[in-house]
C-alpha atoms as a PDB file:
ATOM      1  CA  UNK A   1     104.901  69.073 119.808  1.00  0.00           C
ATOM      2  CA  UNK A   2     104.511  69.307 116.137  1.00  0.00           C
ATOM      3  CA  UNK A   3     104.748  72.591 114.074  1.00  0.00           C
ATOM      4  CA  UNK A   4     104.535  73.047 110.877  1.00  0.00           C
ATOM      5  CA  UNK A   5     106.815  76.104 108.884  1.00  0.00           C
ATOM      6  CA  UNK A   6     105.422  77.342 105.994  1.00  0.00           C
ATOM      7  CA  UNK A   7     108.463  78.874 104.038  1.00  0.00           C
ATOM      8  CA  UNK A   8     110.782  77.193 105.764  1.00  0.00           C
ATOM      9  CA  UNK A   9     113.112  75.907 103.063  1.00  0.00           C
ATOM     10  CA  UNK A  10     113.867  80.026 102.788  1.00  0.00           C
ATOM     11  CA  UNK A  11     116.060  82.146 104.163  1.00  0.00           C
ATOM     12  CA  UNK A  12     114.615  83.126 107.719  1.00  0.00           C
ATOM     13  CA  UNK A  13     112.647  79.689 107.892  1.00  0.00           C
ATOM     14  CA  UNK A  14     115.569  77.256 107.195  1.00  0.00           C
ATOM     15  CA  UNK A  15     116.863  79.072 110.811  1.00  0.00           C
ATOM     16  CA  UNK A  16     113.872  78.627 112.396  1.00  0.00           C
ATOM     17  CA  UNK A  17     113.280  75.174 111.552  1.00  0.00           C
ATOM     18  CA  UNK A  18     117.152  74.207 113.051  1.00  0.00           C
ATOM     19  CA  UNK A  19     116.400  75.833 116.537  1.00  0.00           C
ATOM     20  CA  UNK A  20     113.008  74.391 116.202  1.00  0.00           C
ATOM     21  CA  UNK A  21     114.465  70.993 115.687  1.00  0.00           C
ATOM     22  CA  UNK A  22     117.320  71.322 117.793  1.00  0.00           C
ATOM     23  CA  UNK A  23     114.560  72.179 120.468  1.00  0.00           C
ATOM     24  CA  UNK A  24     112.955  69.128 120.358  1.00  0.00           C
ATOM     25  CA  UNK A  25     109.917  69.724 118.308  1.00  0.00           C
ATOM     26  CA  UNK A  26     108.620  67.580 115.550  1.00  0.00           C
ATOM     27  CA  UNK A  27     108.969  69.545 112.583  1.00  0.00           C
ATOM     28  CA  UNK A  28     107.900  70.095 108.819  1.00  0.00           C
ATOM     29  CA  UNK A  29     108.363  72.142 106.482  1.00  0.00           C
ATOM     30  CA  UNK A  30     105.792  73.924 103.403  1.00  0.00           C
ATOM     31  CA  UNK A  31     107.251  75.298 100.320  1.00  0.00           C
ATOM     32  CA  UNK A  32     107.267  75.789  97.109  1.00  0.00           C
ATOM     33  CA  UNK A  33     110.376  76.134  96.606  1.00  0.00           C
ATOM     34  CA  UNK A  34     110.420  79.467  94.256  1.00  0.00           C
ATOM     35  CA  UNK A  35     113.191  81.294  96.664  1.00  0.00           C
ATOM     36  CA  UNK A  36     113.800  77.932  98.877  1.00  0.00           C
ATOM     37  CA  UNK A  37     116.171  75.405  98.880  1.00  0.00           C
ATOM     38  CA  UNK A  38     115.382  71.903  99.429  1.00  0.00           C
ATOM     39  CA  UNK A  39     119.167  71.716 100.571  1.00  0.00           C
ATOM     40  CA  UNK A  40     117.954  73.929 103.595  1.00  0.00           C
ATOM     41  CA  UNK A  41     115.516  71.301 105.091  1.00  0.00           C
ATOM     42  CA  UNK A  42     117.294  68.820 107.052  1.00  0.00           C
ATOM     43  CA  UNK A  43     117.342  65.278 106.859  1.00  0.00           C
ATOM     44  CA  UNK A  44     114.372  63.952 108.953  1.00  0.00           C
ATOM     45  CA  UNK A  45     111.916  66.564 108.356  1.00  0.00           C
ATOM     46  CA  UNK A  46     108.877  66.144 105.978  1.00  0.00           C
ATOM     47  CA  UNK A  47     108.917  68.745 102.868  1.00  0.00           C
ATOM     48  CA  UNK A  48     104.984  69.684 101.497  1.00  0.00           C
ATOM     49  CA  UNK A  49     106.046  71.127  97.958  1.00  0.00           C
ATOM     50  CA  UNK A  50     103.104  73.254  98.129  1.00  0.00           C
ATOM     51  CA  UNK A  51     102.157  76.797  96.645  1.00  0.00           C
ATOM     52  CA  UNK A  52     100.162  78.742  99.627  1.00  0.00           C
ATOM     53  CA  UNK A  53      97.718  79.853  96.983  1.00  0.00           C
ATOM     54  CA  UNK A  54      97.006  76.056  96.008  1.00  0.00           C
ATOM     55  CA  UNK A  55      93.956  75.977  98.614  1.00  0.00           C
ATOM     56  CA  UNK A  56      93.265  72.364  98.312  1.00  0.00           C
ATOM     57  CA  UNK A  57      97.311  71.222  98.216  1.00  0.00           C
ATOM     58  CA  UNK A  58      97.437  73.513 101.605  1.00  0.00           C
ATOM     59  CA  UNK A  59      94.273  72.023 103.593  1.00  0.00           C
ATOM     60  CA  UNK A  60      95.779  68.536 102.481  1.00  0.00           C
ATOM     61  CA  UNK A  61      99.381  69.200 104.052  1.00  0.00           C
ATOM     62  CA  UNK A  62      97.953  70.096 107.274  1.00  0.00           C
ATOM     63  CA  UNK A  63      95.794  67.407 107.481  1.00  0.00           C
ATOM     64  CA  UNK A  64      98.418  65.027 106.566  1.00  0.00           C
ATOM     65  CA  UNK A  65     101.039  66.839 109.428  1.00  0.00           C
ATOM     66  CA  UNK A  66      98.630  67.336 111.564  1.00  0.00           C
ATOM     67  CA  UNK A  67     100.435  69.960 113.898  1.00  0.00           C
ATOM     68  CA  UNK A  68      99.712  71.510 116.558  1.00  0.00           C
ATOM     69  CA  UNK A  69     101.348  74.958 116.145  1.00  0.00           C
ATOM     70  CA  UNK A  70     102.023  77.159 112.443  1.00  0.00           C
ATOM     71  CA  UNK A  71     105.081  79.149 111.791  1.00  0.00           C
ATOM     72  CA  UNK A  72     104.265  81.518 108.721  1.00  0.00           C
ATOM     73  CA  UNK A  73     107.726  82.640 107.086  1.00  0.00           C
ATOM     74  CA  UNK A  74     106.061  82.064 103.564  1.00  0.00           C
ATOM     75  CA  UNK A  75     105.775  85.684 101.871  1.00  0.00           C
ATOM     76  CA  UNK A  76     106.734  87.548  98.654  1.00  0.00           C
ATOM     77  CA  UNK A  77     109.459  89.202 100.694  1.00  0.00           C
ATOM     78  CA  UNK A  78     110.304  92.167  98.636  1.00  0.00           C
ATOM     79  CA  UNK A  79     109.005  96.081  98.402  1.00  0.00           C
ATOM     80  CA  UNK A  80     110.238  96.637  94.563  1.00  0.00           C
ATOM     81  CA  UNK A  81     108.055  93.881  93.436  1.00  0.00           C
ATOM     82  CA  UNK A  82     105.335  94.487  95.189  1.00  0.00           C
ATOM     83  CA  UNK A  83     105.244  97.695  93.559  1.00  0.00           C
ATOM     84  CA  UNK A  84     105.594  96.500  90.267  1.00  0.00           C
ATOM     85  CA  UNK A  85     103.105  94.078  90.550  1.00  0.00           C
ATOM     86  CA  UNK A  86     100.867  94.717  93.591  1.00  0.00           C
ATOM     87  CA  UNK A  87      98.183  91.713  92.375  1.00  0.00           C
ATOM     88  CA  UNK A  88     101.051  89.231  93.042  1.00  0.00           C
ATOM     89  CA  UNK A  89     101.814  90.242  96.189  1.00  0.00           C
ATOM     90  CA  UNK A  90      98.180  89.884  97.781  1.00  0.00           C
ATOM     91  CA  UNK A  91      97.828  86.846  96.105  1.00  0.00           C
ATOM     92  CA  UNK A  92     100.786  85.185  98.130  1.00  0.00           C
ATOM     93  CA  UNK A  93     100.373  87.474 101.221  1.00  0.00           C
ATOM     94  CA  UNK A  94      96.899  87.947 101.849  1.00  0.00           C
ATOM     95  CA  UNK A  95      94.961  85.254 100.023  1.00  0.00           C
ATOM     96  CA  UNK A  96      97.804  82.553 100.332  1.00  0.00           C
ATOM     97  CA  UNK A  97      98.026  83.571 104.091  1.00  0.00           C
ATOM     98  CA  UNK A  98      94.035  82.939 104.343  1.00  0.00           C
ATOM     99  CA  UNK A  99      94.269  79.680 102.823  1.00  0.00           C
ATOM    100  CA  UNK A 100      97.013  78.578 105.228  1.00  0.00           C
ATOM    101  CA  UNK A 101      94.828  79.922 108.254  1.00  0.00           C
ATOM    102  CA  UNK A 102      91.577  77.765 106.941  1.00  0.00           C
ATOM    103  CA  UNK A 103      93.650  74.873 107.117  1.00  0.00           C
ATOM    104  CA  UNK A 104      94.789  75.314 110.587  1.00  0.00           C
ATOM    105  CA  UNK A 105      90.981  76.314 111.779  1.00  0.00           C
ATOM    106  CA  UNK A 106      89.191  73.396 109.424  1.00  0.00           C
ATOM    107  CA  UNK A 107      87.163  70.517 111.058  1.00  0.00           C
ATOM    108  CA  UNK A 108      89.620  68.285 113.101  1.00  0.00           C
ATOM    109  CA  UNK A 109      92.591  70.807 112.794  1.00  0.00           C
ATOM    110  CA  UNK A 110      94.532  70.549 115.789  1.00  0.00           C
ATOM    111  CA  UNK A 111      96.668  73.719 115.589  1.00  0.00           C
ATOM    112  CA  UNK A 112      96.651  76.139 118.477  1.00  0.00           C
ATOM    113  CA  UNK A 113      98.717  79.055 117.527  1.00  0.00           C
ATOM    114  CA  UNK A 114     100.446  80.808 114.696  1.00  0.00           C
ATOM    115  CA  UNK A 115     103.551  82.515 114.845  1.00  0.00           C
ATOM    116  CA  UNK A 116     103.245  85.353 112.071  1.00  0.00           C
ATOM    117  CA  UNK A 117     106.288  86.827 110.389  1.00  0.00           C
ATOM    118  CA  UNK A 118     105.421  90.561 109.613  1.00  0.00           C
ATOM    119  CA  UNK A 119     107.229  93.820 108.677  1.00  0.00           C
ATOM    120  CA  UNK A 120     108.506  96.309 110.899  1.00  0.00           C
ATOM    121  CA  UNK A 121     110.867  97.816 108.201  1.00  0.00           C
ATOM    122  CA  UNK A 122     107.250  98.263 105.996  1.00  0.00           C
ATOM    123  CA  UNK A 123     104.229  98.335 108.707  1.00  0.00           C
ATOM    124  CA  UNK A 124     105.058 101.746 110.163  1.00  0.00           C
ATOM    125  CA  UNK A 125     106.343 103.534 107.531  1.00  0.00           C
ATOM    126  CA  UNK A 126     108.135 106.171 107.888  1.00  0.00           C
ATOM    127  CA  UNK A 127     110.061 106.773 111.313  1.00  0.00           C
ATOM    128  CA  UNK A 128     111.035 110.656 112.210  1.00  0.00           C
ATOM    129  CA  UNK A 129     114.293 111.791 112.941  1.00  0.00           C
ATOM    130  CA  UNK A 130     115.253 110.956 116.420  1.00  0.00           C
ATOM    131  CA  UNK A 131     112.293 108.564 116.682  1.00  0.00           C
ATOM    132  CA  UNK A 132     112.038 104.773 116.665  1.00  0.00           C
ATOM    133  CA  UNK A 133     108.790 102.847 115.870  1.00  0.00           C
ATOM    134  CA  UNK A 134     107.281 101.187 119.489  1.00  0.00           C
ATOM    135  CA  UNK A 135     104.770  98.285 118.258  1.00  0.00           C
ATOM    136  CA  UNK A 136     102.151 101.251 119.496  1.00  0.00           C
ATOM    137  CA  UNK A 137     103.372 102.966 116.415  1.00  0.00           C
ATOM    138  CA  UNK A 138     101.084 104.981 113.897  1.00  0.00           C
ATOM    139  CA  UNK A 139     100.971 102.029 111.144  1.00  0.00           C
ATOM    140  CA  UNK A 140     101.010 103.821 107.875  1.00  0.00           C
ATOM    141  CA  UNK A 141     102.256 101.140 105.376  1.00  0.00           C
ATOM    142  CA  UNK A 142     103.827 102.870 102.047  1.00  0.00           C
ATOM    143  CA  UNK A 143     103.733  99.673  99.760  1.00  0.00           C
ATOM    144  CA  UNK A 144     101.513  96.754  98.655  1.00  0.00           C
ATOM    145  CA  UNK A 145     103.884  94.869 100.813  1.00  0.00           C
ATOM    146  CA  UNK A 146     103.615  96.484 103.511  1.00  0.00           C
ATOM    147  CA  UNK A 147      99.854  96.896 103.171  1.00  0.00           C
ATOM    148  CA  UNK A 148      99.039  93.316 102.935  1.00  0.00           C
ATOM    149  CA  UNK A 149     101.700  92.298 106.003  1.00  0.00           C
ATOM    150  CA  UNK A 150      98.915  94.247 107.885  1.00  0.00           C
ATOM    151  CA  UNK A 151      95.946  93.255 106.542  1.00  0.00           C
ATOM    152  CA  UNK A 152      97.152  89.675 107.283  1.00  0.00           C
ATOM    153  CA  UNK A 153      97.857  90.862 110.961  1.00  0.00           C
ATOM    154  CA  UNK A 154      94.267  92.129 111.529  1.00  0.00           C
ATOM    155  CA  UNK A 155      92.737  88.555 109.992  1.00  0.00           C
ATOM    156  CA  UNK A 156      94.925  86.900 112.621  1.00  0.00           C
ATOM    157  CA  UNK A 157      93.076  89.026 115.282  1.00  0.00           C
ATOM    158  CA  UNK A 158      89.409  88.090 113.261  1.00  0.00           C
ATOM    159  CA  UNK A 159      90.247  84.225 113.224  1.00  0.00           C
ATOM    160  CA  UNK A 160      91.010  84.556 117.085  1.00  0.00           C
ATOM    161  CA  UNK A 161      87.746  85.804 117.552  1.00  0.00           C
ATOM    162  CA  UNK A 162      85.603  83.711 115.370  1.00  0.00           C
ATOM    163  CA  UNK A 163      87.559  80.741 115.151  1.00  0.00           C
ATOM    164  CA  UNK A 164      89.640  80.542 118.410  1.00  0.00           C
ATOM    165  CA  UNK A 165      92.887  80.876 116.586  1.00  0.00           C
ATOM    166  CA  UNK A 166      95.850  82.024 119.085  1.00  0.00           C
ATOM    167  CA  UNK A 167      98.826  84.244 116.968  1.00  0.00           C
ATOM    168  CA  UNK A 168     101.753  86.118 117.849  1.00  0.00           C
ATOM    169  CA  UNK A 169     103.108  88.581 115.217  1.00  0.00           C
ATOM    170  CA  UNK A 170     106.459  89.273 115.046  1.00  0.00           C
ATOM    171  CA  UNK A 171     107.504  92.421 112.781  1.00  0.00           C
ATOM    172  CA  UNK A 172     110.957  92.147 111.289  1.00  0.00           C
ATOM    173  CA  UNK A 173     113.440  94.681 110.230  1.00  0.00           C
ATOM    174  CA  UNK A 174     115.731  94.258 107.806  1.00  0.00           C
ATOM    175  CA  UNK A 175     116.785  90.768 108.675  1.00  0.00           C
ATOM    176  CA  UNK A 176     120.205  89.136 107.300  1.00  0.00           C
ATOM    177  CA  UNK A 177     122.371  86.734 107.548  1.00  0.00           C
ATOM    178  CA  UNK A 178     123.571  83.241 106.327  1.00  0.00           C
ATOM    179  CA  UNK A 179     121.656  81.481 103.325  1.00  0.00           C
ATOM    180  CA  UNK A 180     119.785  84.547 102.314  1.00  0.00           C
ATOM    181  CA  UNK A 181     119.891  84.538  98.759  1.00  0.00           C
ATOM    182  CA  UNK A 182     120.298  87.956  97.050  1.00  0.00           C
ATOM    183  CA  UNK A 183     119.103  86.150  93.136  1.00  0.00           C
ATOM    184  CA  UNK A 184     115.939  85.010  94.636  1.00  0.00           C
ATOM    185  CA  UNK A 185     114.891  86.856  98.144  1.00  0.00           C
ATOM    186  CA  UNK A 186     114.576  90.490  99.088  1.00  0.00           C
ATOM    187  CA  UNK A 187     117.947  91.835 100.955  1.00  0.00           C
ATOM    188  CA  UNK A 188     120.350  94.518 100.636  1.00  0.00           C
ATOM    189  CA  UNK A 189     123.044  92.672 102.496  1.00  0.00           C
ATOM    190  CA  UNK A 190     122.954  89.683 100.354  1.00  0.00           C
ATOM    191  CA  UNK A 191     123.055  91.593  97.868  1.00  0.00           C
ATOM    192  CA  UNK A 192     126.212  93.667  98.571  1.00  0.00           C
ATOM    193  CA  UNK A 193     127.834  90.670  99.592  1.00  0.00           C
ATOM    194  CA  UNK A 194     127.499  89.035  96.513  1.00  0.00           C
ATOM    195  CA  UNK A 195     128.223  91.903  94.518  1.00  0.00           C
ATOM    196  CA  UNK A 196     131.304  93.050  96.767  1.00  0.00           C
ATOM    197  CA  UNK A 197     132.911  88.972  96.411  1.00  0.00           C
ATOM    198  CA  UNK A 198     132.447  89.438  92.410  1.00  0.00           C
ATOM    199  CA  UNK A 199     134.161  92.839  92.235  1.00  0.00           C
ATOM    200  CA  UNK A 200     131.297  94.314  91.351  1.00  0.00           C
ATOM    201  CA  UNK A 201     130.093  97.786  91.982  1.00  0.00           C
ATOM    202  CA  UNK A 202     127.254  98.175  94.706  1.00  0.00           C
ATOM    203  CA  UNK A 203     124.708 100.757  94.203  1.00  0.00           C
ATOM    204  CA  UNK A 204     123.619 102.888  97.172  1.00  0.00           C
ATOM    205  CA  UNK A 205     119.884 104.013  96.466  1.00  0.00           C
ATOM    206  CA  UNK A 206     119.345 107.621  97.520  1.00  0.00           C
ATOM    207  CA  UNK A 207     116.769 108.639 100.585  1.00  0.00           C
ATOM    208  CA  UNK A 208     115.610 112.157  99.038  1.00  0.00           C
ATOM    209  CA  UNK A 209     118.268 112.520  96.497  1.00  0.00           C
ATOM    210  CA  UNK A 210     121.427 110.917  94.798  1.00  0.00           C
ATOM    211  CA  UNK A 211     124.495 111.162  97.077  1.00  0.00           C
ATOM    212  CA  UNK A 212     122.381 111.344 100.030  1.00  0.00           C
ATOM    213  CA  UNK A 213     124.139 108.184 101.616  1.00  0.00           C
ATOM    214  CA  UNK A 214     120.819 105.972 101.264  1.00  0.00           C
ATOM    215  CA  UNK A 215     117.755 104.957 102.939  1.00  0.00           C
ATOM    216  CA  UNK A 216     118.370 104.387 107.026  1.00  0.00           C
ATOM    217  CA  UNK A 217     117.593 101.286 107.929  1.00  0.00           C
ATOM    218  CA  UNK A 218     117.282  98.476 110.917  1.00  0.00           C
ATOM    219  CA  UNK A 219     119.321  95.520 110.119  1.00  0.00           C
ATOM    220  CA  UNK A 220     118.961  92.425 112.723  1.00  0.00           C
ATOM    221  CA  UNK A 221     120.390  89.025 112.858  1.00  0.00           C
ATOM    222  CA  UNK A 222     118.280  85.862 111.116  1.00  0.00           C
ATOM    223  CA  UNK A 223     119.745  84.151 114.225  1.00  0.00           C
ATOM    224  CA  UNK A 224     118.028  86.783 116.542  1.00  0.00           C
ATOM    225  CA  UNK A 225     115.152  86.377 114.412  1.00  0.00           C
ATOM    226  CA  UNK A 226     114.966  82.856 114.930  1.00  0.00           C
ATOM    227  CA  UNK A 227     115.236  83.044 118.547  1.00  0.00           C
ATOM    228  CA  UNK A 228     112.178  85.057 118.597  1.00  0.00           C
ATOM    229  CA  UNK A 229     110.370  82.084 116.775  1.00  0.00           C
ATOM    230  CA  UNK A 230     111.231  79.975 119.229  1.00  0.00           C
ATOM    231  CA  UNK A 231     110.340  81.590 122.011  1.00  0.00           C
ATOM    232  CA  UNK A 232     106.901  82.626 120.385  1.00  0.00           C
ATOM    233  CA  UNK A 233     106.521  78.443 119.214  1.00  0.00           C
ATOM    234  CA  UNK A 234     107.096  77.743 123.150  1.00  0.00           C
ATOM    235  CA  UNK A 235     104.552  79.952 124.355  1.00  0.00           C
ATOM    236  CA  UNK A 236     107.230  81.567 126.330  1.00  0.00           C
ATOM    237  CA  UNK A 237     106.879  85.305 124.698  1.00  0.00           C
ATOM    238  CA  UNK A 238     105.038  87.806 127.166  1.00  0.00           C
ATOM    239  CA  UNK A 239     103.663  89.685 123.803  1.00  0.00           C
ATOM    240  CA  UNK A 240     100.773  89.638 121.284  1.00  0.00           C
ATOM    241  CA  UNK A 241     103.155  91.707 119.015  1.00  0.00           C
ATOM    242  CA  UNK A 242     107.060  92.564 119.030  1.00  0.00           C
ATOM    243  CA  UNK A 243     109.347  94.425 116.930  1.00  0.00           C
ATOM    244  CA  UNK A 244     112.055  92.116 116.114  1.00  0.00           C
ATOM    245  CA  UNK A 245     115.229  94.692 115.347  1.00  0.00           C
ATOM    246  CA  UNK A 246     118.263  95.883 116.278  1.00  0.00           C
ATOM    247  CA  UNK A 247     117.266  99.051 117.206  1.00  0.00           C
ATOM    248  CA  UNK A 248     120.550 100.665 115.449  1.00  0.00           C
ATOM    249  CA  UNK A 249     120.434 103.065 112.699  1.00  0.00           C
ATOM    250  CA  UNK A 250     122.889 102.362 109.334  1.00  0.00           C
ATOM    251  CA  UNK A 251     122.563 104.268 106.172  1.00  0.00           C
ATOM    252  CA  UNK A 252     123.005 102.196 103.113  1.00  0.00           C
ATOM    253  CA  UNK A 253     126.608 103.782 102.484  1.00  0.00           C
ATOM    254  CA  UNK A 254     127.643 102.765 105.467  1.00  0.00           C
ATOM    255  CA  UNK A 255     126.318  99.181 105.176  1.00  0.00           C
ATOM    256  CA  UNK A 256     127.742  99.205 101.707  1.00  0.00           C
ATOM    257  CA  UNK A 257     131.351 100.509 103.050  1.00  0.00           C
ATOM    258  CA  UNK A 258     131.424  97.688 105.654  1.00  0.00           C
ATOM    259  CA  UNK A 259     130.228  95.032 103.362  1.00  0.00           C
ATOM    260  CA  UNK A 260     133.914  96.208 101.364  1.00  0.00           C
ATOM    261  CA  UNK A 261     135.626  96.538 104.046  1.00  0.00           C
ATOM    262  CA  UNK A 262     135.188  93.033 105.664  1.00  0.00           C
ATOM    263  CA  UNK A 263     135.357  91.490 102.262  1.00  0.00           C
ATOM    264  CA  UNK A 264     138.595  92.912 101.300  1.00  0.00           C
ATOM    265  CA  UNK A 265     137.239  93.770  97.706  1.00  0.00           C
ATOM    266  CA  UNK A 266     137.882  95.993  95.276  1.00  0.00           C
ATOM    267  CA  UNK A 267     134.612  97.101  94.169  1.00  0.00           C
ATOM    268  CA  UNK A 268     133.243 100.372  93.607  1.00  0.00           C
ATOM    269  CA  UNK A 269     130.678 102.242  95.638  1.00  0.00           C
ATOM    270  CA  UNK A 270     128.133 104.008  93.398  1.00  0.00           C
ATOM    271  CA  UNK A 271     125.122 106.084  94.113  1.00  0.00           C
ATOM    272  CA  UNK A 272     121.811 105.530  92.566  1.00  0.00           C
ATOM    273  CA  UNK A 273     118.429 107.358  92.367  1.00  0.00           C
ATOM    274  CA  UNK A 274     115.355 107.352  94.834  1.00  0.00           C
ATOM    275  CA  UNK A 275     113.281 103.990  93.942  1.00  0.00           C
ATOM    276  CA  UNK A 276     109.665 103.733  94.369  1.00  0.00           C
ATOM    277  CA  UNK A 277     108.116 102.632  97.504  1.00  0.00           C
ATOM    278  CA  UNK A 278     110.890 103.061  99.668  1.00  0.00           C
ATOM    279  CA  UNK A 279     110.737 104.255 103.436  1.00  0.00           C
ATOM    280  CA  UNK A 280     113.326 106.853 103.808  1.00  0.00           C
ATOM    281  CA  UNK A 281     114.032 106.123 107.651  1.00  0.00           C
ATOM    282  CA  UNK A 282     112.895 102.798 109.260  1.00  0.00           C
ATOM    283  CA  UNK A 283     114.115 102.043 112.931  1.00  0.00           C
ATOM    284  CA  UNK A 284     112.305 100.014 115.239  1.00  0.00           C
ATOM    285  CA  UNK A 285     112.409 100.361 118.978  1.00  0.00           C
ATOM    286  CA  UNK A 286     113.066  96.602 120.616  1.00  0.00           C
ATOM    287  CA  UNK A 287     112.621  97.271 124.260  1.00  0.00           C
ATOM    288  CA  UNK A 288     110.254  94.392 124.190  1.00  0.00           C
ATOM    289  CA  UNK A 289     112.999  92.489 122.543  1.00  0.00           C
ATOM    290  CA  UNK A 290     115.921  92.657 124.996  1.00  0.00           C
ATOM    291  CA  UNK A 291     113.676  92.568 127.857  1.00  0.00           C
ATOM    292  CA  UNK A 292     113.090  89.203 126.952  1.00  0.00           C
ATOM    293  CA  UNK A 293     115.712  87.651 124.620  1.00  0.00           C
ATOM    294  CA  UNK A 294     118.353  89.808 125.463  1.00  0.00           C
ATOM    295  CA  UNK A 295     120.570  92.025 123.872  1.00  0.00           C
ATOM    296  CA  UNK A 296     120.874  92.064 120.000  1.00  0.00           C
ATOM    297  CA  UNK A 297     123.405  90.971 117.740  1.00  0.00           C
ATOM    298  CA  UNK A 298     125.658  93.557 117.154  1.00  0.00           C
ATOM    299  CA  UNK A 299     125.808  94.803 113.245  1.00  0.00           C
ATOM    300  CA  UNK A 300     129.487  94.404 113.002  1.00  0.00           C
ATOM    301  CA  UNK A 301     129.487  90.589 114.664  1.00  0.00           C
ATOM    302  CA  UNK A 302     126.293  89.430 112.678  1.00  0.00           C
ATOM    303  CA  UNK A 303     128.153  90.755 109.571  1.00  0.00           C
ATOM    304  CA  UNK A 304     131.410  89.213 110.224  1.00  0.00           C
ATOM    305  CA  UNK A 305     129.617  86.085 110.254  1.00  0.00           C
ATOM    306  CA  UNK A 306     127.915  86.707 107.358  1.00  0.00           C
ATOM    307  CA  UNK A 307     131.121  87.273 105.342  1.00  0.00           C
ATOM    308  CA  UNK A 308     132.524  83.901 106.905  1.00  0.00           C
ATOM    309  CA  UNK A 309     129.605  81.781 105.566  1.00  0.00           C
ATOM    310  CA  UNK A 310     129.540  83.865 102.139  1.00  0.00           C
ATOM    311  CA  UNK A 311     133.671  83.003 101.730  1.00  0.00           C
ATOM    312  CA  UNK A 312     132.810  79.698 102.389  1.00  0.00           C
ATOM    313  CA  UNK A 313     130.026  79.398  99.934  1.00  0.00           C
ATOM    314  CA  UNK A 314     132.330  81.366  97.481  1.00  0.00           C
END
């Protein structure tokens, strides 16, 4: 079966295209390469350098490809930006994203499904105290990102009505791992990382005020997140929508003091102010998750491998 993975010369997408080929599918990839690699595609598998919001250049790759199932990694990934420039943002996710699904419902389009890669860490906004966000969760969005991650999920419902378009959405939390770049893509662990190898000081961002220990977070795997994909691309995922998490709760100082920790480094820890647009507690609940995949990377294995491929890098 052929599938085509729009962002995946990225971060998450490069992962999901290796289980995807390694599966057996017949794969290729769309990107434009602004946070990609084109060292992340593998040998074999056909590379469309094309923008999402180049309409014409996206009907044209899917006609060429002609696949029979989308994966849609391709997003402006991060919260800060979206906030500084909120136009951007719903250019790439909302309009790119409806270019993308007029290709795969056009006249002779062959594609059956697409597997959508949302936001669980933005979608729901804020989680309370002692609560984690089910995917029945109130879905107050705090950001342009986080806003346009849903409005793309409720055109995937209208083009399975009017067009006959099957989806499944899949709403990350903080997802990290291997390849993800912290100069071009939206991360806090790649970040750290690559702060914490240079002996430079990481900067914990407070959650009401500075010295607070940071914003609480969900961190999860990129290889659970793949997995996921997979599953979804198969047809073998029971559910419309899941929460892809870890369903553990880390503040940022403690993410930050691991990050040291398993690096061996020398750098300094410093606290920083609140910054617009962030979610003060995120924390997803992934019974749907485990029922199905299985348990979750651990934070303290998926991070030790993490460090491994960033020494190597280094």
């Amino acid at each position: 079966m052929r599938v085509l993975i729009s962002g995946g010369a990225g971060f998450i997408g490069s992962h999901i295209v290796a289980q995807a080929v390694a599966a057996g599918f017949e794969v290729a990839v769309l990107d434009n390469l602004s946070t990609g690699k084109r060292e992340n595609v593998p040998a074999g598998v056909k590379l469309f350098t094309v923008d999402l919001r180049d309409r014409d250049a996206t009907l044209a790759a899917l006609r060429d490809f002609d696949p029979e199932l989308v994966s849609h990694q391709a997003a402006q990934a991060s919260v800060p930006i979206s906030m500084r420039d909120p136009r951007l943002d719903a250019e790439v996710n909302v309009i790119g994203g409806i270019n993308l699904l007029d290709a795969c419902t056009a006249p002779k389009s062959r594609v059956q499904k697409c597997v959508f890669a949302s936001t669980g860490g933005a979608i729901y906004g804020e989680v309370p105290d002692g609560q984690s966000a089910s995917e029945s969760f109130a879905l107050e969005p705090k950001s342009p990102y986080g806003i346009h991650k849903l409005t793309f999920e409720k055109l995937l419902a209208v083009y399975g009505q009017s067009r006959g378009l099957s989806h499944t959405v899949l709403r990350y939390a903080n997802v990290y791992g291997p390849r993800q770049d912290p100069h071009g893509e939206a991360g806090v662990v790649a970040i750290f990382f690559d702060a914490a190898l240079a002996a430079k000081k990481l900067t914990v961002f407070a959650k009401k005020s500075e010295g607070d220990g940071g914003c609480i977070r969900d961190y999860v795997y990129v290889g659970d997140a793949a997995r996921a994909n997979l599953l979804a691309m198969q047809g073998k995922l029971p559910h419309a929508v899941m929460n892809v998490g870890s369903g553990q709760a880390t503040t940022t100082l403690e993410l930050a003091r691991q990050i040291v920790s398993l690096t061996g480094s020398s750098s300094s820890i410093e606290q920083g102010g609140v910054r617009a647009g962030d979610i003060e507690r995120s924390l997803l609940d992934v019974s749907r998750f485990e029922q199905t995949l299985g348990p979750v990377t651990p934070l303290a294995v998926g991070l030790a491998e993490t460090a491994r491929w960033y020494r190597e890098r280094a």
